[in-house]
N, C-alpha and C. Protein backbone atom coordinates (compact mmCIF):
# COMPACT_ATOMS: atom_id res chain seq x y z
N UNK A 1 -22.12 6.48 -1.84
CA UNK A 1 -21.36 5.38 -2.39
C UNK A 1 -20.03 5.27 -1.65
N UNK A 2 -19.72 3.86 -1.28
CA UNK A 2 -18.44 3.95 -0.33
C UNK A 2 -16.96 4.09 -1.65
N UNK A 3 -15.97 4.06 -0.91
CA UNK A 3 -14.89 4.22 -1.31
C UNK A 3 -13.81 3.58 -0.65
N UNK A 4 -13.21 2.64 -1.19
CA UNK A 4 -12.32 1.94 -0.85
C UNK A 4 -10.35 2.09 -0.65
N UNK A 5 -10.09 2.61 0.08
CA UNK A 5 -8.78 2.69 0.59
C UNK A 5 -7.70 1.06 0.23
N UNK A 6 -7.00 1.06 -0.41
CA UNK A 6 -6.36 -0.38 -0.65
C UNK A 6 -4.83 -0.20 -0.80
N UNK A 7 -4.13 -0.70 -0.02
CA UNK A 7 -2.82 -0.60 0.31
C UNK A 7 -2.17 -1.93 0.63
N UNK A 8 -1.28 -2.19 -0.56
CA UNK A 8 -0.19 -3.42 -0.64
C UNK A 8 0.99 -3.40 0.04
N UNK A 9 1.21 -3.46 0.72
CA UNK A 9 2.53 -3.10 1.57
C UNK A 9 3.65 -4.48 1.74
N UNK A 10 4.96 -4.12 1.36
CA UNK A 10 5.95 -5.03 1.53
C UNK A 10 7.25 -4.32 2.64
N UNK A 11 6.91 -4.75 3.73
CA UNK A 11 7.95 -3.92 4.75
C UNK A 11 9.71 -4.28 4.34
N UNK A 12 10.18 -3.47 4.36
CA UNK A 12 11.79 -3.22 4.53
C UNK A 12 12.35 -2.65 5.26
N UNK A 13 12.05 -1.78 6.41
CA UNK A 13 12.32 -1.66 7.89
C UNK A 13 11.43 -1.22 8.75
N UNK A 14 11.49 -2.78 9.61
CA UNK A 14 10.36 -2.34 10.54
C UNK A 14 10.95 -1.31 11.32
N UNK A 15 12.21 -0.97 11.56
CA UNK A 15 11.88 0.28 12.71
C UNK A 15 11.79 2.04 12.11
N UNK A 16 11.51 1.87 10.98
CA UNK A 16 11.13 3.14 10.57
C UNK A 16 9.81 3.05 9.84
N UNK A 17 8.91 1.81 9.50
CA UNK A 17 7.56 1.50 9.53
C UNK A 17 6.74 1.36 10.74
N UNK A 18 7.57 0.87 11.51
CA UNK A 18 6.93 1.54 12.87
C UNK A 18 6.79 2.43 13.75
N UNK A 19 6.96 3.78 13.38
CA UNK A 19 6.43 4.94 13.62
C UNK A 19 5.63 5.25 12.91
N UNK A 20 5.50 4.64 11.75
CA UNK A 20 4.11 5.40 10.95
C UNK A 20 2.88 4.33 12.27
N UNK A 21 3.13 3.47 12.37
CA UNK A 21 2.11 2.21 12.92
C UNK A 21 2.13 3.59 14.59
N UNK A 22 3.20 3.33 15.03
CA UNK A 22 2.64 4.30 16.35
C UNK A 22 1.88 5.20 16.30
N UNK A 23 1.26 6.24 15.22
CA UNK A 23 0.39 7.64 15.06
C UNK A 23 -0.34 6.88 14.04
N UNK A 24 -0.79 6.13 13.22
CA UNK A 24 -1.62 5.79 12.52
C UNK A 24 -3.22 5.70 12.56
N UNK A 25 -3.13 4.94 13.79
CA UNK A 25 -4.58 4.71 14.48
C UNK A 25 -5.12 6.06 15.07
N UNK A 26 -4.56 6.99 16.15
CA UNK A 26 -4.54 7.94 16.39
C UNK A 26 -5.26 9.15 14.99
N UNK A 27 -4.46 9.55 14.02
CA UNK A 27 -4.87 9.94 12.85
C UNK A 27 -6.24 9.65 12.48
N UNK A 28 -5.75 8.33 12.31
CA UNK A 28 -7.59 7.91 11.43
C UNK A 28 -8.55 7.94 12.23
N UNK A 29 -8.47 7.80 13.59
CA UNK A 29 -9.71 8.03 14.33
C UNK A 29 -10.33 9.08 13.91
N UNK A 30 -9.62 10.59 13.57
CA UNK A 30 -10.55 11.54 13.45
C UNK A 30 -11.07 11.59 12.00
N UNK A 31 -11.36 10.60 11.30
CA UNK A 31 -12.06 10.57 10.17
C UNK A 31 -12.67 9.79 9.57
N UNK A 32 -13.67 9.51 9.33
CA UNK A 32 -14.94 9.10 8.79
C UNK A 32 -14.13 7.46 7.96
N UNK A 33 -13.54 6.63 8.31
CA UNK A 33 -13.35 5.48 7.70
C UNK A 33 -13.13 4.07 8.54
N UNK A 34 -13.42 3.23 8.11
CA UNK A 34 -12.95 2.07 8.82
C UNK A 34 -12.28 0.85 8.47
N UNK A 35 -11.75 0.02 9.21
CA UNK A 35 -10.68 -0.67 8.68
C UNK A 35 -11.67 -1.67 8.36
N UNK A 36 -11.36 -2.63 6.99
CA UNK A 36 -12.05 -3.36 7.04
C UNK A 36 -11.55 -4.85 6.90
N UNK A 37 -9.51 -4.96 6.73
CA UNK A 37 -9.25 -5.78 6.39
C UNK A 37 -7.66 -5.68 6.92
N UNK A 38 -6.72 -5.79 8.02
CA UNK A 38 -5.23 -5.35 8.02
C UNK A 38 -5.08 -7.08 7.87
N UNK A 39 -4.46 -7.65 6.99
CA UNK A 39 -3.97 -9.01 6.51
C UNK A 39 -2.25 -8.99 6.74
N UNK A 40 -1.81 -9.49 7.77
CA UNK A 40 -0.22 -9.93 7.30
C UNK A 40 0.10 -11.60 6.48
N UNK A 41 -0.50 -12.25 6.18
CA UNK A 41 -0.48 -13.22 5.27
C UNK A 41 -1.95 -13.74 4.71
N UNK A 42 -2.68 -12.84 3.92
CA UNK A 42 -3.34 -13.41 2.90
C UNK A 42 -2.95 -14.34 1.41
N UNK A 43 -3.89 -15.18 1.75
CA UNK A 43 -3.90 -16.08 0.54
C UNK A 43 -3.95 -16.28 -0.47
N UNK A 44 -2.86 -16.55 -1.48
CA UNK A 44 -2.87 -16.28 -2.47
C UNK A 44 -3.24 -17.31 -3.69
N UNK A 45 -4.92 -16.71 -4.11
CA UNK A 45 -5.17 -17.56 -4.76
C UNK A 45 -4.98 -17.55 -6.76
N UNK A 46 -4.51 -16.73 -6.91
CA UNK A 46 -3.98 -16.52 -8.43
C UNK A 46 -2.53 -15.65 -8.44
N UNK A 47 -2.12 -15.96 -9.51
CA UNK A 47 -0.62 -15.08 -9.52
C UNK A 47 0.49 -14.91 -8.40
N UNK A 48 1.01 -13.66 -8.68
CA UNK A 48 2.01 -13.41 -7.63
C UNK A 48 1.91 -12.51 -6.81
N UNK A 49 2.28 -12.35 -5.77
CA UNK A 49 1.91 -11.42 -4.43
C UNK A 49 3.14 -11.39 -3.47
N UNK A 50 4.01 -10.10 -4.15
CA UNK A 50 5.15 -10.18 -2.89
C UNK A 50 5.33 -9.57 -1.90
N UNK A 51 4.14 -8.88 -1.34
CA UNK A 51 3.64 -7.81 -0.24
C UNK A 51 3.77 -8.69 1.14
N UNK A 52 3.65 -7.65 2.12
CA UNK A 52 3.87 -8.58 3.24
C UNK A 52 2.69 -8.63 4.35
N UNK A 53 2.17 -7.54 3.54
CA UNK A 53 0.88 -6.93 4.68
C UNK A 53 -0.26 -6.21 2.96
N UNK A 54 -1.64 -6.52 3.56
CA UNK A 54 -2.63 -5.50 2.68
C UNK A 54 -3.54 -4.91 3.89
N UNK A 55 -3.63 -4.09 3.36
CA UNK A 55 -4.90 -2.77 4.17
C UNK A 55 -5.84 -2.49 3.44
N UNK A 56 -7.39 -2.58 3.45
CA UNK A 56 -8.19 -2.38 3.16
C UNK A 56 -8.95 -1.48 4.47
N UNK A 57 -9.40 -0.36 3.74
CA UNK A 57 -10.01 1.03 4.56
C UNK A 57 -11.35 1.12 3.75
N UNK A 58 -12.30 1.59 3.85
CA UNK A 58 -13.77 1.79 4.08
C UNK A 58 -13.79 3.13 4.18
N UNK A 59 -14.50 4.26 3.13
CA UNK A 59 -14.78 5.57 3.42
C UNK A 59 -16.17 5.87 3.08
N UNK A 60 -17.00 6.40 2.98
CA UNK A 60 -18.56 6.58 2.99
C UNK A 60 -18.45 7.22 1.96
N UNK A 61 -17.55 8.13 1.61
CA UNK A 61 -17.62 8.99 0.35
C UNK A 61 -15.90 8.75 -0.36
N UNK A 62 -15.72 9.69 -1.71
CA UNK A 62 -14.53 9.96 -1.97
C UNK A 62 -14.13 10.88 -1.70
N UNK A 63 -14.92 11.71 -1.12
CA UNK A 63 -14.50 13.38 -0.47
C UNK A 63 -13.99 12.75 1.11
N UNK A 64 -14.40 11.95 1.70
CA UNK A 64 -13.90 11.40 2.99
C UNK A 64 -12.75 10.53 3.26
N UNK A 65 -12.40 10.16 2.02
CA UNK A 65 -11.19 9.37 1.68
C UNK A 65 -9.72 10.21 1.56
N UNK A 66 -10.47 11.17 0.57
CA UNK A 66 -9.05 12.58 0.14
C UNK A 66 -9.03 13.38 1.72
N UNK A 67 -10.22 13.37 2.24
CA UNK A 67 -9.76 14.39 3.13
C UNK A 67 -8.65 13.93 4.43
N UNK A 68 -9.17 12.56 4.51
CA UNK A 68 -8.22 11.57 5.19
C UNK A 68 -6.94 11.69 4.65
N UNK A 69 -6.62 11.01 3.81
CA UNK A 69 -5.05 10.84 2.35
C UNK A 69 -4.54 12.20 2.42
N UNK A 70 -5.52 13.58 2.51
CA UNK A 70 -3.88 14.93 1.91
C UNK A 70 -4.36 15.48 3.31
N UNK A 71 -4.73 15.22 4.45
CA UNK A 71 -4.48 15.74 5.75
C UNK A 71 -3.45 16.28 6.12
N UNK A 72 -3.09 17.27 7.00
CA UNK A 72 -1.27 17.42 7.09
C UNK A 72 -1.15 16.46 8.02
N UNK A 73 -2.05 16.20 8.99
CA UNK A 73 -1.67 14.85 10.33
C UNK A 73 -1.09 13.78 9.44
N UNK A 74 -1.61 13.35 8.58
CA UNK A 74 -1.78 12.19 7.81
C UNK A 74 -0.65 12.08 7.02
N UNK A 75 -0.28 13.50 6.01
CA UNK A 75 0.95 13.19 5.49
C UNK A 75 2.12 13.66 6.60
N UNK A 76 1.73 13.82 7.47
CA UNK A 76 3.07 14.11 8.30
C UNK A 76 3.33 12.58 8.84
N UNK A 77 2.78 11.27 8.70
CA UNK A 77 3.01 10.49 9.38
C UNK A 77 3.51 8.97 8.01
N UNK A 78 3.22 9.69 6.69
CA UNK A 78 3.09 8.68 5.94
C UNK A 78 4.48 8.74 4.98
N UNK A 79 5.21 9.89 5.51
CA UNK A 79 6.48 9.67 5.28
C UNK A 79 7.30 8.80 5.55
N UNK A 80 6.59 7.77 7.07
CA UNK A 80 7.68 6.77 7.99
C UNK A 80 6.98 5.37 6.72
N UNK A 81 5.90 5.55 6.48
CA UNK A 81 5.50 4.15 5.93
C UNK A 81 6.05 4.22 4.79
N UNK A 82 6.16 5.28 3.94
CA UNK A 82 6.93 5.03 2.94
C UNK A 82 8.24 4.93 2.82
N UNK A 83 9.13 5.08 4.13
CA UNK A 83 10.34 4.98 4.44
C UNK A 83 10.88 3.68 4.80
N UNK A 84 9.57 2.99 5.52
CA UNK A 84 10.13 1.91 5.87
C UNK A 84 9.27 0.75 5.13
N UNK A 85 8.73 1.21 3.96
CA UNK A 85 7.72 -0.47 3.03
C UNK A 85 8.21 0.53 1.79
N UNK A 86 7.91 -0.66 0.52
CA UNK A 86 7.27 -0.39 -0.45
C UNK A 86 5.75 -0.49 -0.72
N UNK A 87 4.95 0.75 -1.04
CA UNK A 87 3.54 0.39 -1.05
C UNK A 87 3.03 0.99 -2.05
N UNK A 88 2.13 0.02 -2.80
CA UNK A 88 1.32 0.31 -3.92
C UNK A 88 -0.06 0.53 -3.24
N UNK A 89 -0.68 1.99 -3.44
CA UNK A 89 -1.93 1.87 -2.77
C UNK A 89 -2.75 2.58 -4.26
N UNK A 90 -4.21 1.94 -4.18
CA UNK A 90 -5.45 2.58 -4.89
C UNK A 90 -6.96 3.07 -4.14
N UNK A 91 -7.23 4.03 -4.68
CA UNK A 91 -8.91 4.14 -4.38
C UNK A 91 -9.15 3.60 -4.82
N UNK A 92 -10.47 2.83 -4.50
CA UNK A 92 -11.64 1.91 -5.54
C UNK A 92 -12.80 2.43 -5.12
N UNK A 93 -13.89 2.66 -6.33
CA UNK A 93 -15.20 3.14 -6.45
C UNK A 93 -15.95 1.71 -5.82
N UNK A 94 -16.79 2.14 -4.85
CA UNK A 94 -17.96 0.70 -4.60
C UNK A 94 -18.89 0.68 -5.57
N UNK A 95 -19.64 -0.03 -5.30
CA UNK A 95 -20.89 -0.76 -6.34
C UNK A 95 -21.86 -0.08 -5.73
């Protein structure tokens, strides 16, 4: 069953969100997920949406998702994204 990676992101400095973006790709290569959606202006068809960017990630499992998310590569790099956005992120269970 896949597992869904989902991340709302509203940037507040790009030059310390962009070092997480320089090692990001790098990181995730070595693990089992794929991008399935990087949006900088999706459409908003109900409510409110004050994000500036969404990320949608693809994992095959939820064991492939965590192992990605508490990596030390991974949190060594997700200190810059949270330094430079506000981001609301969730797992989601697939169907």
């Amino acid at each position: 069953m896949s597992y869904y990676f989902v991340a709302q992101i509203k940037l507040e400095d790009e030059t310390k969100y962009k070092k997480y973006l320089d090692k990001c790709d790098e990181v995730f290569a070595k693990f089992k997920g794929r991008y399935l959606s990087v949006d900088n202006n999706p459409e908003i068809l109900e409510g409110d949406w004050t994000y500036s960017r969404l990320v949608l990630i693809e994992f095959e499992s939820e064991k492939d998702l965590k192992e990605w998310y508490d990596s030390d590569s991974y949190q060594e790099i997700l200190k810059y994204r949270l330094a430079g956005a506000h981001c609301d992120t969730i797992m989601v269970k697939g169907i």
